[in-house]
C-alpha atoms as a PDB file:
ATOM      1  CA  UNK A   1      34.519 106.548 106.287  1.00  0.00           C
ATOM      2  CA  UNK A   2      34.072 110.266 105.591  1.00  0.00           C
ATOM      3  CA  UNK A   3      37.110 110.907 105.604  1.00  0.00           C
ATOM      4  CA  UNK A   4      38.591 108.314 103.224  1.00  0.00           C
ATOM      5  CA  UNK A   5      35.755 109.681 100.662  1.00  0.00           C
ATOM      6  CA  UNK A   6      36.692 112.806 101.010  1.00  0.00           C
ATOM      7  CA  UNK A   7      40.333 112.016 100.498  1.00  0.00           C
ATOM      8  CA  UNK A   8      38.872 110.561  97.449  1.00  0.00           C
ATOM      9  CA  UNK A   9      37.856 113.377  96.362  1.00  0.00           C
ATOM     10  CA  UNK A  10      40.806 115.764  97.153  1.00  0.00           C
ATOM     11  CA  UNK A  11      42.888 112.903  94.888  1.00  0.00           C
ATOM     12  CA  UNK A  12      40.880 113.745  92.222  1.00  0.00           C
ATOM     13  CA  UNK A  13      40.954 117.216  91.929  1.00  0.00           C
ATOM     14  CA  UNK A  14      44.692 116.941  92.219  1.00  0.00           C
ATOM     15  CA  UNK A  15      44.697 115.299  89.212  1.00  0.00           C
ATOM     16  CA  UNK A  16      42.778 118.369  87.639  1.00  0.00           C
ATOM     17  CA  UNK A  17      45.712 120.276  88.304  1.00  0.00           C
ATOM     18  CA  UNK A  18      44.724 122.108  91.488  1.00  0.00           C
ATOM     19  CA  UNK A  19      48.244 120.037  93.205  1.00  0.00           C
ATOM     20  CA  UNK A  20      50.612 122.461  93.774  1.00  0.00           C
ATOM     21  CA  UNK A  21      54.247 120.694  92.947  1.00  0.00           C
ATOM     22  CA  UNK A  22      56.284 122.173  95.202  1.00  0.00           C
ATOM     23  CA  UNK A  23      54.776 120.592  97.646  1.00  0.00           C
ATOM     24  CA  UNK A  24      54.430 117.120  96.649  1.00  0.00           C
ATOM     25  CA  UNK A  25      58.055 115.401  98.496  1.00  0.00           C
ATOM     26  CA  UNK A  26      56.840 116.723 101.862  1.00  0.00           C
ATOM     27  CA  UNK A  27      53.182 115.590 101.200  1.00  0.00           C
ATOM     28  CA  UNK A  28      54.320 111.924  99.994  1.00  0.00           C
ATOM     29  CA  UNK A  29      56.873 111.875 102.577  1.00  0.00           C
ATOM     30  CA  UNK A  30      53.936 112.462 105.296  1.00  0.00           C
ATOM     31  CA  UNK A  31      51.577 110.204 103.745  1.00  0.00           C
ATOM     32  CA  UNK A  32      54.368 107.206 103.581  1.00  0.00           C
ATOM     33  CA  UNK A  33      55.005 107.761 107.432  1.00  0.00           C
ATOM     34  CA  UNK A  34      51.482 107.658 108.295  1.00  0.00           C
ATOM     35  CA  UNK A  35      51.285 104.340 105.941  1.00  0.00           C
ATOM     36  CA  UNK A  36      54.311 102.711 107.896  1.00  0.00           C
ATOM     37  CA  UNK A  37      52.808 103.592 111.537  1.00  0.00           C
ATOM     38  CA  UNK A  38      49.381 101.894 109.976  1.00  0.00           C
ATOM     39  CA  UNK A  39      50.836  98.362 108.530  1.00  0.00           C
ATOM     40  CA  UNK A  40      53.099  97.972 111.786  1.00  0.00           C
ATOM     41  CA  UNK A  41      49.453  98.307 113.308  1.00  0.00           C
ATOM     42  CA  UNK A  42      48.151  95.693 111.243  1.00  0.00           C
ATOM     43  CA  UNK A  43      51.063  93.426 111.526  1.00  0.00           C
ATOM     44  CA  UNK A  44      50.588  93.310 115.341  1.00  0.00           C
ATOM     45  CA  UNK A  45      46.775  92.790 114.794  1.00  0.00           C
ATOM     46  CA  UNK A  46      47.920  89.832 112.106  1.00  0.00           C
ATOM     47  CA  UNK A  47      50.613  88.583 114.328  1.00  0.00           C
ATOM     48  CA  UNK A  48      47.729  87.882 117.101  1.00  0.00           C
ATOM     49  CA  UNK A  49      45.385  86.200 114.907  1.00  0.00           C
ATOM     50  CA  UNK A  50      47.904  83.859 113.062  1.00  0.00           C
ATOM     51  CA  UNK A  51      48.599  82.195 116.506  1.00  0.00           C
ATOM     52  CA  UNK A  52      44.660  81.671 116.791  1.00  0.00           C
ATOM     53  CA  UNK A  53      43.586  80.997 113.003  1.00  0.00           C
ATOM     54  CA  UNK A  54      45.650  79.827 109.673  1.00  0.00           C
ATOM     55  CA  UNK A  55      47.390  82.739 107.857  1.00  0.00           C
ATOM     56  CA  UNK A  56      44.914  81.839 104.692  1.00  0.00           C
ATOM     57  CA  UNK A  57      42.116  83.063 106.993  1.00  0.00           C
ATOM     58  CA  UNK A  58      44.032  85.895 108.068  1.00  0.00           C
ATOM     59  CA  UNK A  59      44.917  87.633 104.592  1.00  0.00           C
ATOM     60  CA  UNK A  60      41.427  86.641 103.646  1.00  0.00           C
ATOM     61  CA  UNK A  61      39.599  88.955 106.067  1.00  0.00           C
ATOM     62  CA  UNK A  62      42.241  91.367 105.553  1.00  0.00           C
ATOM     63  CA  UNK A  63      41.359  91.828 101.779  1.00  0.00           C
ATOM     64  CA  UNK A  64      37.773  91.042 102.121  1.00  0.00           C
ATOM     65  CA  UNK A  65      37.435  93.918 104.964  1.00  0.00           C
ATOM     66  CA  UNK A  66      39.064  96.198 102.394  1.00  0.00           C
ATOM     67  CA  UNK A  67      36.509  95.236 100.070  1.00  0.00           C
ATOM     68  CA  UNK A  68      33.647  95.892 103.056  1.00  0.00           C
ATOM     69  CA  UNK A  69      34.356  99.446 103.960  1.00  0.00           C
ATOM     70  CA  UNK A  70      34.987 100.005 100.537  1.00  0.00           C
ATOM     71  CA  UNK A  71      31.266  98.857  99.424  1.00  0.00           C
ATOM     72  CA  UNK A  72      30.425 101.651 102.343  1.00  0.00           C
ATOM     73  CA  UNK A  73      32.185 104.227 100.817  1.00  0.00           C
ATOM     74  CA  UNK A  74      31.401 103.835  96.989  1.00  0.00           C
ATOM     75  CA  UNK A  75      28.222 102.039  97.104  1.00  0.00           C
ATOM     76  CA  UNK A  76      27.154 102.081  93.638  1.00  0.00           C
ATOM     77  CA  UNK A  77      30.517 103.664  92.516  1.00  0.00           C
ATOM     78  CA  UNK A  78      32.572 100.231  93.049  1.00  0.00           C
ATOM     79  CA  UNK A  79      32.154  98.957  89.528  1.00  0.00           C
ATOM     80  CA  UNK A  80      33.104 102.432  87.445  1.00  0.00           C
ATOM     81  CA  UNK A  81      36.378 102.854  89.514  1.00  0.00           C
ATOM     82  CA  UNK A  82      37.368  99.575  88.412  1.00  0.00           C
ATOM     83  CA  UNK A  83      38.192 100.944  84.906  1.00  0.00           C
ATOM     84  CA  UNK A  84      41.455 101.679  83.885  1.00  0.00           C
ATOM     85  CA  UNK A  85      43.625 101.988  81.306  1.00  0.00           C
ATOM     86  CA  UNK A  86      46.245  99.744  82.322  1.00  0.00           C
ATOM     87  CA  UNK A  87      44.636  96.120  83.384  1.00  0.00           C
ATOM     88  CA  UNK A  88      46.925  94.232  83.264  1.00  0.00           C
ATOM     89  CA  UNK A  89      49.922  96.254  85.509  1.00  0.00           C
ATOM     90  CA  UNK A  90      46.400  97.141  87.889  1.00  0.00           C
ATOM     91  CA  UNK A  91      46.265  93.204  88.179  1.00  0.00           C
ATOM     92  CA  UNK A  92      49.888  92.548  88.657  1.00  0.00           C
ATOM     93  CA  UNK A  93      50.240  95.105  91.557  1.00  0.00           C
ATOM     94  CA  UNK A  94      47.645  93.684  92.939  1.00  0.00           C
ATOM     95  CA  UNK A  95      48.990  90.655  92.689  1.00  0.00           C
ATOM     96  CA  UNK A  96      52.273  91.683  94.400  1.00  0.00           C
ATOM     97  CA  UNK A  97      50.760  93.145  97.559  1.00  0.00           C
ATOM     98  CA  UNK A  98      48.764  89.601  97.700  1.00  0.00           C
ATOM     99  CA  UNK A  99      52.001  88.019  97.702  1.00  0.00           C
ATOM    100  CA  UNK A 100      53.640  90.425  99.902  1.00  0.00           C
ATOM    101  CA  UNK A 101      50.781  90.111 102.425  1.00  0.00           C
ATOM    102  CA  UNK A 102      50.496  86.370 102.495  1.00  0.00           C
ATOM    103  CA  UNK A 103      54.356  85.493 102.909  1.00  0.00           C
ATOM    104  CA  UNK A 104      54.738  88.378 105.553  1.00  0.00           C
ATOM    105  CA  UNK A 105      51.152  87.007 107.529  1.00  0.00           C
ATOM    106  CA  UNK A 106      52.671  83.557 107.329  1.00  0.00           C
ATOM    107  CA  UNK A 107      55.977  84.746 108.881  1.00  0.00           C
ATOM    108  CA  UNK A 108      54.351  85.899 111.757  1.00  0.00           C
ATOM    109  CA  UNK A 109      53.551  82.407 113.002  1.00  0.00           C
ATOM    110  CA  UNK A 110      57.075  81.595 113.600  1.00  0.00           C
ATOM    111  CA  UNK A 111      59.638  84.886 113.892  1.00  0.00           C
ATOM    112  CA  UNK A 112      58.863  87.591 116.135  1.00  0.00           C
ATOM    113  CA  UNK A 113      57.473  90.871 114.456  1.00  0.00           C
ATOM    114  CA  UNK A 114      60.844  92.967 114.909  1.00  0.00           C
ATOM    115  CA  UNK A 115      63.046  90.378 112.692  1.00  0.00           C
ATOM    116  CA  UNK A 116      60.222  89.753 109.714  1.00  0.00           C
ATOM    117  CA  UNK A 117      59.741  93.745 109.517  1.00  0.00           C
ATOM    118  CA  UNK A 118      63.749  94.224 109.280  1.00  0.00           C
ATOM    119  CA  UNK A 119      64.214  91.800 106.791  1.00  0.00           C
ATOM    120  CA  UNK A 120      60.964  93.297 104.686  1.00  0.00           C
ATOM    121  CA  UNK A 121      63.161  96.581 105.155  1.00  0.00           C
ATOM    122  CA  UNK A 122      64.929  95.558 102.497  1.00  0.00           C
ATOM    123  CA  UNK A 123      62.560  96.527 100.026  1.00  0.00           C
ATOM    124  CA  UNK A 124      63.553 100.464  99.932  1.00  0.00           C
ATOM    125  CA  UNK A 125      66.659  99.120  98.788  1.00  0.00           C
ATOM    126  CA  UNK A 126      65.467  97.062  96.167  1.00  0.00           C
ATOM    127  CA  UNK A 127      62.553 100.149  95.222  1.00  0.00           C
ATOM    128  CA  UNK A 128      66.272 101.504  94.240  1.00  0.00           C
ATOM    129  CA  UNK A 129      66.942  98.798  92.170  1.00  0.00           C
ATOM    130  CA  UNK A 130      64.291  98.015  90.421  1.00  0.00           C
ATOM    131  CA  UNK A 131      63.829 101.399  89.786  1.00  0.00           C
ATOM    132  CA  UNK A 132      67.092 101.142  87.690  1.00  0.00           C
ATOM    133  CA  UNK A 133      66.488  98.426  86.107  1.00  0.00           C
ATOM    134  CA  UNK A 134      62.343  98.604  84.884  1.00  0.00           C
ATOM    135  CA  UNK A 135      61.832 102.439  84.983  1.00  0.00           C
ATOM    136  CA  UNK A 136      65.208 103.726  83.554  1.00  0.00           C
ATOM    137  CA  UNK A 137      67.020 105.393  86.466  1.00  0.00           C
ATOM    138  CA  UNK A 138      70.540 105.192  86.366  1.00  0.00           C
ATOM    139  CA  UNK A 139      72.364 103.118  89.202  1.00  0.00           C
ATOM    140  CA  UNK A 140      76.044 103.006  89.791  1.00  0.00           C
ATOM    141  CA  UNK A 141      78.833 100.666  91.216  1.00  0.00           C
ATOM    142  CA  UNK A 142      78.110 102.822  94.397  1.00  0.00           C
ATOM    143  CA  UNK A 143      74.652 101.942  94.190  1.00  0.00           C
ATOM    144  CA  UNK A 144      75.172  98.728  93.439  1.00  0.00           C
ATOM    145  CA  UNK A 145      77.776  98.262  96.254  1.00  0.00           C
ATOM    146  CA  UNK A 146      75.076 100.128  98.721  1.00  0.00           C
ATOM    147  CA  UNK A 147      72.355  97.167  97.731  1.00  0.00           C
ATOM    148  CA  UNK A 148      75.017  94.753  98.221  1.00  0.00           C
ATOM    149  CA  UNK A 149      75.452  95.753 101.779  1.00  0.00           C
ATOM    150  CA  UNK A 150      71.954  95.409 102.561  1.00  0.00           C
ATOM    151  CA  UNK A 151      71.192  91.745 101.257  1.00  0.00           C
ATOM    152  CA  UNK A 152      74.548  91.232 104.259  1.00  0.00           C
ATOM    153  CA  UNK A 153      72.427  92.938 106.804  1.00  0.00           C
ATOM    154  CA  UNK A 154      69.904  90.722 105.921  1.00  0.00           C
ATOM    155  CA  UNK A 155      71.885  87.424 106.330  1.00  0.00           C
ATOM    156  CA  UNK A 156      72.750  88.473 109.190  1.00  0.00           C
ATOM    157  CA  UNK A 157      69.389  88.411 110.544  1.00  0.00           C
ATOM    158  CA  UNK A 158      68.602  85.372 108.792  1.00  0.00           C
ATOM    159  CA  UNK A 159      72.038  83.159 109.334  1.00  0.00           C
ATOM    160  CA  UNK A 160      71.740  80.759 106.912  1.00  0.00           C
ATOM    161  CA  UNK A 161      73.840  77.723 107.452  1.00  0.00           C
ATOM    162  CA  UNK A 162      74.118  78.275 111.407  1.00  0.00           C
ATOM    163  CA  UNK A 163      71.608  76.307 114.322  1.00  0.00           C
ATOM    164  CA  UNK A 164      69.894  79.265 114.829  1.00  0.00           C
ATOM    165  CA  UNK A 165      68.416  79.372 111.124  1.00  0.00           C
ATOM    166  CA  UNK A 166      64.557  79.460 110.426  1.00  0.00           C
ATOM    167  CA  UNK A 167      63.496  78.940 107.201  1.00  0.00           C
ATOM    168  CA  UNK A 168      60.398  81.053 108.113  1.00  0.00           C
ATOM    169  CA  UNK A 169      63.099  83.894 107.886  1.00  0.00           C
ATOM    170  CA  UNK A 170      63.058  83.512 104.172  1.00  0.00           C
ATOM    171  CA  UNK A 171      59.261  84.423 104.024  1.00  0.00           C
ATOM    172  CA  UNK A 172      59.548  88.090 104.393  1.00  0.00           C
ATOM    173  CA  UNK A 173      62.884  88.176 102.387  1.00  0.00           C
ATOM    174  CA  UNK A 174      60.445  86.876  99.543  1.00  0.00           C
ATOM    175  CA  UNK A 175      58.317  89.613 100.356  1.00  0.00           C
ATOM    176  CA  UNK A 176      60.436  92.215 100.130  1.00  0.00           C
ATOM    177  CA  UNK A 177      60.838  91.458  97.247  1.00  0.00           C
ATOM    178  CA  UNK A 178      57.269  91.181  95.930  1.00  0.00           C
ATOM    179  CA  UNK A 179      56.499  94.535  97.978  1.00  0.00           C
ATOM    180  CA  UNK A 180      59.440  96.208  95.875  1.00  0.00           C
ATOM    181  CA  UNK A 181      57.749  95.212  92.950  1.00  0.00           C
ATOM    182  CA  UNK A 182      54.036  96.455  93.883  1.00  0.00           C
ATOM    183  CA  UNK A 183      55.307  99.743  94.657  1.00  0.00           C
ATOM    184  CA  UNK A 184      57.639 100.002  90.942  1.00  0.00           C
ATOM    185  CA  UNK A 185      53.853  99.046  89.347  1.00  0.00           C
ATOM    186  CA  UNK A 186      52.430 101.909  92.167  1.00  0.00           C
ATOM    187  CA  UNK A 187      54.369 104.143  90.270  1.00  0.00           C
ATOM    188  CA  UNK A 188      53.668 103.321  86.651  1.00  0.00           C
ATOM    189  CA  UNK A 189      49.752 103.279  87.161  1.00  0.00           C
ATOM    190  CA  UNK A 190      49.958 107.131  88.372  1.00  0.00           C
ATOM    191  CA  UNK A 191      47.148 107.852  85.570  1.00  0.00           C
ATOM    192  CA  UNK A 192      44.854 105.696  87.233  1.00  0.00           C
ATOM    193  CA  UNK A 193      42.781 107.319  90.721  1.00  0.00           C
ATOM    194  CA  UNK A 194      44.232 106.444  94.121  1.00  0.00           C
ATOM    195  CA  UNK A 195      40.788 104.897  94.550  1.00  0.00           C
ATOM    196  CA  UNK A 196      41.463 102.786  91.501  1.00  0.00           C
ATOM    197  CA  UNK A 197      44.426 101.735  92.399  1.00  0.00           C
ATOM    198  CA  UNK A 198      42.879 100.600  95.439  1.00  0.00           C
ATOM    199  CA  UNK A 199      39.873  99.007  94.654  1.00  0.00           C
ATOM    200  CA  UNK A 200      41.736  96.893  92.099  1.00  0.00           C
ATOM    201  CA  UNK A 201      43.845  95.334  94.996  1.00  0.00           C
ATOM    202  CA  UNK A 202      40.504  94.765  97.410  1.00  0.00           C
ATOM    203  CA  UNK A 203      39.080  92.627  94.714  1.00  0.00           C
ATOM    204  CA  UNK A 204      42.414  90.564  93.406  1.00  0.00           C
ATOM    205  CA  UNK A 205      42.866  89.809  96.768  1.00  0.00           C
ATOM    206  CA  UNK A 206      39.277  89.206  97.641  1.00  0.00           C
ATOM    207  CA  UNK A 207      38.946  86.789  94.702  1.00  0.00           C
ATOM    208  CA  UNK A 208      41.937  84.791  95.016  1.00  0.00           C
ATOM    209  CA  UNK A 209      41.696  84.431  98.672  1.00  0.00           C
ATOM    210  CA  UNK A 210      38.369  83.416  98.762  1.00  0.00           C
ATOM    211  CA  UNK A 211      39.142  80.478  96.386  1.00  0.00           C
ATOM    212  CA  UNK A 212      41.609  79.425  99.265  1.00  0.00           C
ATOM    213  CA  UNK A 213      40.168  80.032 102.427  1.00  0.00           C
ATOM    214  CA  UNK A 214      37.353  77.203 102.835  1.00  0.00           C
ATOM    215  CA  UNK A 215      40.264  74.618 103.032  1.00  0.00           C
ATOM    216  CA  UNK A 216      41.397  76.102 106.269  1.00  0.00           C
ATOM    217  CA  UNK A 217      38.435  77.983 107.841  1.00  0.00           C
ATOM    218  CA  UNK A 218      37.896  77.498 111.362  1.00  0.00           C
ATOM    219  CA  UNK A 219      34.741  79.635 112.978  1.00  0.00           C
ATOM    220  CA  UNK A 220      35.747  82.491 114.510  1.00  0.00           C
ATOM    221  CA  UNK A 221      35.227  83.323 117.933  1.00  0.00           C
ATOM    222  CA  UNK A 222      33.095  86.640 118.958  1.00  0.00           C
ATOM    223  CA  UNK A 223      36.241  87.416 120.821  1.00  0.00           C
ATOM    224  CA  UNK A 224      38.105  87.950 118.092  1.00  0.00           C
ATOM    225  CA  UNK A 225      36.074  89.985 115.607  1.00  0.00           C
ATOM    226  CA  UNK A 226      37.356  92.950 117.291  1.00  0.00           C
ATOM    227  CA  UNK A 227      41.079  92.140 116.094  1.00  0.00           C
ATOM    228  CA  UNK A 228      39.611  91.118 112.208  1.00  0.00           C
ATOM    229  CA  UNK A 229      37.800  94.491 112.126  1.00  0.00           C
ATOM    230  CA  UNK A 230      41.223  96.041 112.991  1.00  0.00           C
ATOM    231  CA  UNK A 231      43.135  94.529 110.292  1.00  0.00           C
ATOM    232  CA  UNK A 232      40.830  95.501 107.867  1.00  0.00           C
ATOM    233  CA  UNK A 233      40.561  99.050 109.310  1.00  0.00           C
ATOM    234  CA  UNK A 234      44.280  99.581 109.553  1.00  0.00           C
ATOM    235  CA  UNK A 235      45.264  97.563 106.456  1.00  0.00           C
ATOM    236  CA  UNK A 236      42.309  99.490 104.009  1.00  0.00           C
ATOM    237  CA  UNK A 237      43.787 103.039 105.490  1.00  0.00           C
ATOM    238  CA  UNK A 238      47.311 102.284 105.232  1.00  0.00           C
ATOM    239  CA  UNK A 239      47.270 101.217 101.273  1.00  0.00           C
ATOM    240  CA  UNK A 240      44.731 104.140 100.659  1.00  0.00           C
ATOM    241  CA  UNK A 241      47.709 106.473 102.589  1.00  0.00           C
ATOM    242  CA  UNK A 242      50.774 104.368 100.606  1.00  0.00           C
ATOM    243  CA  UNK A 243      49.069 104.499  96.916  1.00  0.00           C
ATOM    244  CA  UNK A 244      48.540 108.330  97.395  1.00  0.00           C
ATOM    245  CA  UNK A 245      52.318 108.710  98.848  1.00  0.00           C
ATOM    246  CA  UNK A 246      54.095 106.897  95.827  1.00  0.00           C
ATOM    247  CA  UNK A 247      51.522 108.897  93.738  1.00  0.00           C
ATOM    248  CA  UNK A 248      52.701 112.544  95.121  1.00  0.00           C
ATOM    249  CA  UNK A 249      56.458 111.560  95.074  1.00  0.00           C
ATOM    250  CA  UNK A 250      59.537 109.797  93.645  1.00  0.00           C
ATOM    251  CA  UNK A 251      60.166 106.474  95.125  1.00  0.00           C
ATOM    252  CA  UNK A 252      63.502 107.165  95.739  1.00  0.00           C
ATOM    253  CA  UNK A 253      62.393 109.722  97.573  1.00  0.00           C
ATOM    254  CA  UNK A 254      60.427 108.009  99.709  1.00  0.00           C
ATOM    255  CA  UNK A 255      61.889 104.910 100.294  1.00  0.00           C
ATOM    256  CA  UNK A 256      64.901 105.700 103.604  1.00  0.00           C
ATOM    257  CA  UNK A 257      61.345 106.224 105.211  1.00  0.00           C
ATOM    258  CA  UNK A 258      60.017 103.256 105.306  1.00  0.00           C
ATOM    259  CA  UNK A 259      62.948 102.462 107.721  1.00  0.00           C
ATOM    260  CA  UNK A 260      60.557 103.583 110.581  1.00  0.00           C
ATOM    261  CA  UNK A 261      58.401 100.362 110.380  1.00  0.00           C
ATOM    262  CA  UNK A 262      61.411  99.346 112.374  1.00  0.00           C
ATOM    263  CA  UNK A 263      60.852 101.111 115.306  1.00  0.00           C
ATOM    264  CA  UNK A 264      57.384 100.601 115.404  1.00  0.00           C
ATOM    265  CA  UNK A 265      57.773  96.943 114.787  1.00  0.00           C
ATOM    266  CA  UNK A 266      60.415  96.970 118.126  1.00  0.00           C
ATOM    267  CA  UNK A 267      57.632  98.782 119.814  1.00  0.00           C
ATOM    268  CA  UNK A 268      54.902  96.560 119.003  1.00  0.00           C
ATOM    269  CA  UNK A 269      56.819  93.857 119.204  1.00  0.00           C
ATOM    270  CA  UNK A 270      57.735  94.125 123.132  1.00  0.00           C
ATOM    271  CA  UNK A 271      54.537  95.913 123.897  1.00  0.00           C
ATOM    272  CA  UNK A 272      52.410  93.733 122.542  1.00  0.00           C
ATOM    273  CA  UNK A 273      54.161  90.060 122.691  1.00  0.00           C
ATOM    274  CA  UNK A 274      57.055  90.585 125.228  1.00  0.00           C
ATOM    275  CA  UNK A 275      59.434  89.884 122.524  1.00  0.00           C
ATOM    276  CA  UNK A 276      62.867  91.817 121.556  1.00  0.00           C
ATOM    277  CA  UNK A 277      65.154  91.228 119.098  1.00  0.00           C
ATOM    278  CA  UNK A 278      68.852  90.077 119.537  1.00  0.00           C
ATOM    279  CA  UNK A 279      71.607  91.891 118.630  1.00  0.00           C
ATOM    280  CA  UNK A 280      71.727  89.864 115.408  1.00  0.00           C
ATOM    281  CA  UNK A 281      68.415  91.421 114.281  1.00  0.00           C
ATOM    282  CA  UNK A 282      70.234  94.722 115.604  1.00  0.00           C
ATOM    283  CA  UNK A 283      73.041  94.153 114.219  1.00  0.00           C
ATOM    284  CA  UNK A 284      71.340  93.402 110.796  1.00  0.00           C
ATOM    285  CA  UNK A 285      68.654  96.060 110.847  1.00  0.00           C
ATOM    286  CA  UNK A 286      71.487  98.631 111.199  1.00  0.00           C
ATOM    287  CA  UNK A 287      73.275  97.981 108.259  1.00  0.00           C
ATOM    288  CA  UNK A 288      69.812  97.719 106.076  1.00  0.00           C
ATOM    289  CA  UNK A 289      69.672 100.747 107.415  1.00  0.00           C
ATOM    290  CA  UNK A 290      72.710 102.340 107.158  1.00  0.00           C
ATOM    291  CA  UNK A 291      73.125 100.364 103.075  1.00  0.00           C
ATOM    292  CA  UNK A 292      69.592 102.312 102.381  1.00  0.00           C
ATOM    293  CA  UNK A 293      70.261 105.578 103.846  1.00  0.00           C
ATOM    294  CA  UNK A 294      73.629 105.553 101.522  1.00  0.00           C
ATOM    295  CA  UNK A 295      71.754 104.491  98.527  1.00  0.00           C
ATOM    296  CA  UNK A 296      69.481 107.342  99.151  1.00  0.00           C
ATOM    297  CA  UNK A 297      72.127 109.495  99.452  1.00  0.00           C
ATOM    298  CA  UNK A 298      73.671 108.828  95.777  1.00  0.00           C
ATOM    299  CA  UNK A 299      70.153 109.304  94.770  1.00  0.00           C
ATOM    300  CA  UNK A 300      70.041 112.740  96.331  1.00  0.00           C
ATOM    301  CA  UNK A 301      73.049 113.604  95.070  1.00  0.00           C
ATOM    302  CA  UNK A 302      72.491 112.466  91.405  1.00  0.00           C
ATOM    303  CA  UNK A 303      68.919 114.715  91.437  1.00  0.00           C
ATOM    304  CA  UNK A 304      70.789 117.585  92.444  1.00  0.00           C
ATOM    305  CA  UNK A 305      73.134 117.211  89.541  1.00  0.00           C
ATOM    306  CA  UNK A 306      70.483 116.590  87.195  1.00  0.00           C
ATOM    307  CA  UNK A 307      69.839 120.250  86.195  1.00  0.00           C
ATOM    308  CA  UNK A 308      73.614 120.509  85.275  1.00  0.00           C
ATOM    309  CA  UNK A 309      73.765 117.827  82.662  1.00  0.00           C
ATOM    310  CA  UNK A 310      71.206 119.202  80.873  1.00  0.00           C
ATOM    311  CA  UNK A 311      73.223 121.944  79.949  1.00  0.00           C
ATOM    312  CA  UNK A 312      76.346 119.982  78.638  1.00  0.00           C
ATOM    313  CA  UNK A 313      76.737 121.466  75.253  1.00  0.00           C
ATOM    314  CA  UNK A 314      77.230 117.839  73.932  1.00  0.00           C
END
């Protein structure tokens, strides 16, 4: 808990200008991986409870624990962070990573952990995107070409049209999306405190999830509180670590990183559950790969360019 305050508190005299730029890629960069290794943490934990208890349950005491060890933290503080200066994009992101929890969770009941997080590993592809098309980047056929690519990877874990076909595959593909989204709006409420940020998504998800969660509760057994305090742990550290990553740096940056929740999913995934993915999910996960790696690369190159445009004497 200390420490989560006190990162708190070292967010908000960056803001004061004591951040030194310079250093701000590397720092988002190491914040993002620490997120990843944290949400493939929590996805195992979720994976386990959805085959005990009803997803609904699930993301409830995922958000609701957020909003616990937050009350812990602030105290008295909870209500002043809430204030920002963008509402209604605070609400909307908050919305996203709802929706990007729930149709992940609810994946979990029927596709092993290793195929949902490759096809959610689409979303540095469509960070990319968006990022063209809502925050004014430029994208070209390249690009374009590059995001192309990926959706294939993605079909190919999925199969549409062929026996094998789950329609439980299309839940994360949905939220990939949703999770692009989130992290476009991360971006655009930079004035707003990492703890802001937070807290706004704690409470969304708190509210809205407790509406739904007395049509499917089911007691829960002192067995398994160990597993919802996890969730809550790893899933409260993870968005504090991804807010203040997307904060320090450029999405497109960041975004070939989140390829690592693909390893850690495999690991997790085989550890944890004995299960492996087939060389479809391979297969597929290597060119989302590969697609986002190359779309990062035109981004790379672009940035370095950048400086010379500016001195076209046009």
């Amino acid at each position: 808990m200390r420490v989560l305050a006190q990162g708190f508190a070292l967010m908000g005299r960056e803001r004061d200008g004591l951040r030194q730029p310079g250093s701000d890629q590397a720092r988002g960069i190491a914040l993002l991986l620490a997120a990843i290794l944290g949400f493939t943490l929590m996805d195992a934990t979720a994976k386990h409870l959805t085959h005990l208890y009803h997803p609904a349950q699930v993301v409830w005491a995922r958000f609701v624990g957020n909003l616990l060890i937050f009350a812990l933290i602030f105290r008295g503080a909870m209500l002043p962070l809430l204030r920002t200066r963008q509402p209604g994009t605070q609400f909307a992101r908050a919305l996203m990573q709802l929706g990007s929890v729930v149709l992940f969770f609810t994946s979990l009941q029927y596709i092993g952990l290793a195929e949902a997080t490759a096809i959610m590993d689409l979303n540095p592809v469509l960070i990319t995107l968006g990022a063209a098309l809502f925050l004014g980047e430029r994208i070209g056929p390249r690009r374009l070409a590059g995001i192309g690519v990926a959706l294939v990877g993605a079909m190919l874990i999925i199969r549409p049209g062929l026996g094998v076909f789950q329609p439980a595959a299309l839940l994360p593909l949905a939220g990939a999306f949703t999770y692009a989204a989130g992290a476009l709006l991360t971006r655009i409420v930079r004035a707003d405190s990492v703890a802001t940020s937070v807290m706004w998504s704690a409470v969304v998800g708190s509210i809205a999830t407790s509406l739904v969660v007395p049509f499917f509760w089911q007691p829960i057994a002192m067995g398994d509180l160990w597993a919802f305090a996890l969730l809550a742990i790893f899933g409260t550290a993870s968005q504090y670590l991804l807010v203040r990553a997307f904060s320090a740096a450029e999405a497109g940056v960041l975004a070939p990183f989140g390829y690592t929740g693909l390893v850690w999913a495999g690991i997790w995934g085989w550890l944890f559950f004995g299960q492996l993915p087939d060389r479809w999910t391979i297969a597929g996960a290597a060119v989302i790969v590969g697609a986002g790696l190359y779309v990062w690369s035109r981004e790379a190159r672009a940035t370095r360019k950048e400086p010379c445009a500016t001195t076209d004497p046009r």
